[in-house]
Protein backbone atom coordinates (compact mmCIF):
# COMPACT_ATOMS: atom_id res chain seq x y z
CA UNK A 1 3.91 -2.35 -0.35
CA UNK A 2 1.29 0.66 -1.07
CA UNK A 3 4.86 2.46 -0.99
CA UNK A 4 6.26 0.70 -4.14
CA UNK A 5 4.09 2.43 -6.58
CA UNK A 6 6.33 5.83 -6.14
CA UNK A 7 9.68 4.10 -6.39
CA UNK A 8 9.08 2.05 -9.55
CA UNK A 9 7.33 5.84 -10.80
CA UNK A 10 10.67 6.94 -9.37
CA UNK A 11 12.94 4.36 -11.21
CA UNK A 12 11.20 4.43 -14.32
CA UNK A 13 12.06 7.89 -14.85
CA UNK A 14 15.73 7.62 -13.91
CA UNK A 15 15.65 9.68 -10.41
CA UNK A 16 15.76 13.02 -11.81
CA UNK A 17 16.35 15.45 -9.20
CA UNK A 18 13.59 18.05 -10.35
CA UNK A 19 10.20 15.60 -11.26
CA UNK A 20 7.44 17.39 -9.21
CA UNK A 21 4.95 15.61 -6.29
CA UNK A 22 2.17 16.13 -8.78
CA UNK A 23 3.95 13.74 -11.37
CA UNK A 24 5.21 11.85 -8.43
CA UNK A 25 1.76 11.01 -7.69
CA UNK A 26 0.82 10.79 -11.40
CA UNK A 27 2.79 8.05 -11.91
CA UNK A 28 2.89 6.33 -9.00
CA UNK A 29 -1.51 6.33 -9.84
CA UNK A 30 -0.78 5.07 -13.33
CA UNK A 31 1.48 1.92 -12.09
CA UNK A 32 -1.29 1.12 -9.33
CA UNK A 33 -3.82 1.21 -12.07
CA UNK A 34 -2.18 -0.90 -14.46
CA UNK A 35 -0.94 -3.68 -12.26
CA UNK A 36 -4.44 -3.65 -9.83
CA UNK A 37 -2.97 -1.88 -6.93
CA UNK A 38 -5.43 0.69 -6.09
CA UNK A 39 -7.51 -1.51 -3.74
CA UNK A 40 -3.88 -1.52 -1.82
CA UNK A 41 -4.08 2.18 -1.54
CA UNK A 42 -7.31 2.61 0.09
CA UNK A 43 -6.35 -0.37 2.26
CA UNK A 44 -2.92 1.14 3.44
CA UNK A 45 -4.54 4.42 3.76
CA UNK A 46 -7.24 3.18 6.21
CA UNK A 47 -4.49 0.95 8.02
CA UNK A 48 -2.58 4.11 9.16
CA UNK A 49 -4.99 5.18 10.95
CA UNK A 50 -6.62 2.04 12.57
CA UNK A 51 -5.29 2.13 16.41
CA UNK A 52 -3.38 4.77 18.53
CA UNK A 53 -0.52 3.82 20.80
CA UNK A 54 -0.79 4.91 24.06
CA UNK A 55 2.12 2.95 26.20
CA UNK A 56 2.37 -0.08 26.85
CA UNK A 57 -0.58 -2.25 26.52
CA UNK A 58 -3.29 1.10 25.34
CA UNK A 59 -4.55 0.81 22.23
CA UNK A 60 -7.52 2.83 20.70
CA UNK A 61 -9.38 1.37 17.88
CA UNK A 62 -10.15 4.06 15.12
CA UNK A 63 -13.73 4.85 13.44
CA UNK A 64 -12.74 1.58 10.95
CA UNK A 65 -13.78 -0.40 13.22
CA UNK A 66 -11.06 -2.65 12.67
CA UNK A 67 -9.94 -5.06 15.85
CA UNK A 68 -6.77 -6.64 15.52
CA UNK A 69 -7.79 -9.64 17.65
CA UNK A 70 -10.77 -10.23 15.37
CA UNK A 71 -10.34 -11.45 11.67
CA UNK A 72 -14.11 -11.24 10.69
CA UNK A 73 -13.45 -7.01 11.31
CA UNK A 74 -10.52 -7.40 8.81
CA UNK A 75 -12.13 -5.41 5.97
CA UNK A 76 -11.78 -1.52 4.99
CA UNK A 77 -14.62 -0.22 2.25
CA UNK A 78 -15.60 -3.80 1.21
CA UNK A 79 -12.10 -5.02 0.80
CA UNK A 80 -10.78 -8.20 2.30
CA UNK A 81 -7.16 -6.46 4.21
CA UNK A 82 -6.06 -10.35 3.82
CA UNK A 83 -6.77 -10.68 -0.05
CA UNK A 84 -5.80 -7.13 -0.71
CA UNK A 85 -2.07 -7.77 0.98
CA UNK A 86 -1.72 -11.15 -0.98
CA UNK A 87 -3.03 -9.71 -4.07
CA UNK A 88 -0.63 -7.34 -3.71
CA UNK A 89 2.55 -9.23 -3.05
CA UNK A 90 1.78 -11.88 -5.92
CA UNK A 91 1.78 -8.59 -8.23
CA UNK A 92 4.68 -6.82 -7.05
CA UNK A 93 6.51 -10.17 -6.66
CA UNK A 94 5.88 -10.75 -10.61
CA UNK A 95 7.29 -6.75 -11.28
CA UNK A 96 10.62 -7.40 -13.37
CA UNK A 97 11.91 -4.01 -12.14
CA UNK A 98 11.57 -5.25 -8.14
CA UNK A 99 13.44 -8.12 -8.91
CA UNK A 100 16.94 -6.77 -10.68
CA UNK A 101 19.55 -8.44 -9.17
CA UNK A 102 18.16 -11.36 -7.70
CA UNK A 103 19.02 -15.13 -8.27
């Protein structure tokens, strides 16, 4: 979902070949601003980097302190990852340009 920011940037602006990363990234920050999304970004950035795989059955817990197993640890900078992700969906779900197409 944090993802969706830089497509509808993207799609707003017709896919030209040439826009740069920095207006990439302008944009994709102005959409998550006006529709609320910025609590999804710090979430999403924090997820990527809450356990290690190591084979089958090794998993190392990062510095957020995160365990998967435990709900009550479900929270990155004072944000609910459970709120945040529903949140989230409701708003992109309501996003006219995600939506083209469907019935």
């Amino acid at each position: 979902m944090n993802r969706v920011a830089e497509y509808l940037g993207l799609d707003r602006r017709g896919y030209p070949p040439d826009v740069s990363d920095n207006q990439r990234r302008r944009d994709a920050r102005k959409i998550r601003d006006d529709h609320g999304l910025a609590d999804l970004r710090v979430c999403a950035d924090a997820l990527k980097h809450v356990r290690i795989n190591q084979g089958p059955g090794g998993v190392t817990l990062s510095s957020t302190g995160i365990d998967p197993n435990d709900q009550t640890t479900w929270t990155v900078g004072g944000h609910d990852l459970g709120k945040v992700a529903d949140n989230a969906f409701a708003t992109l779900n309501g996003l006219p340009e995600l939506n083209k197409g469907s019935t």
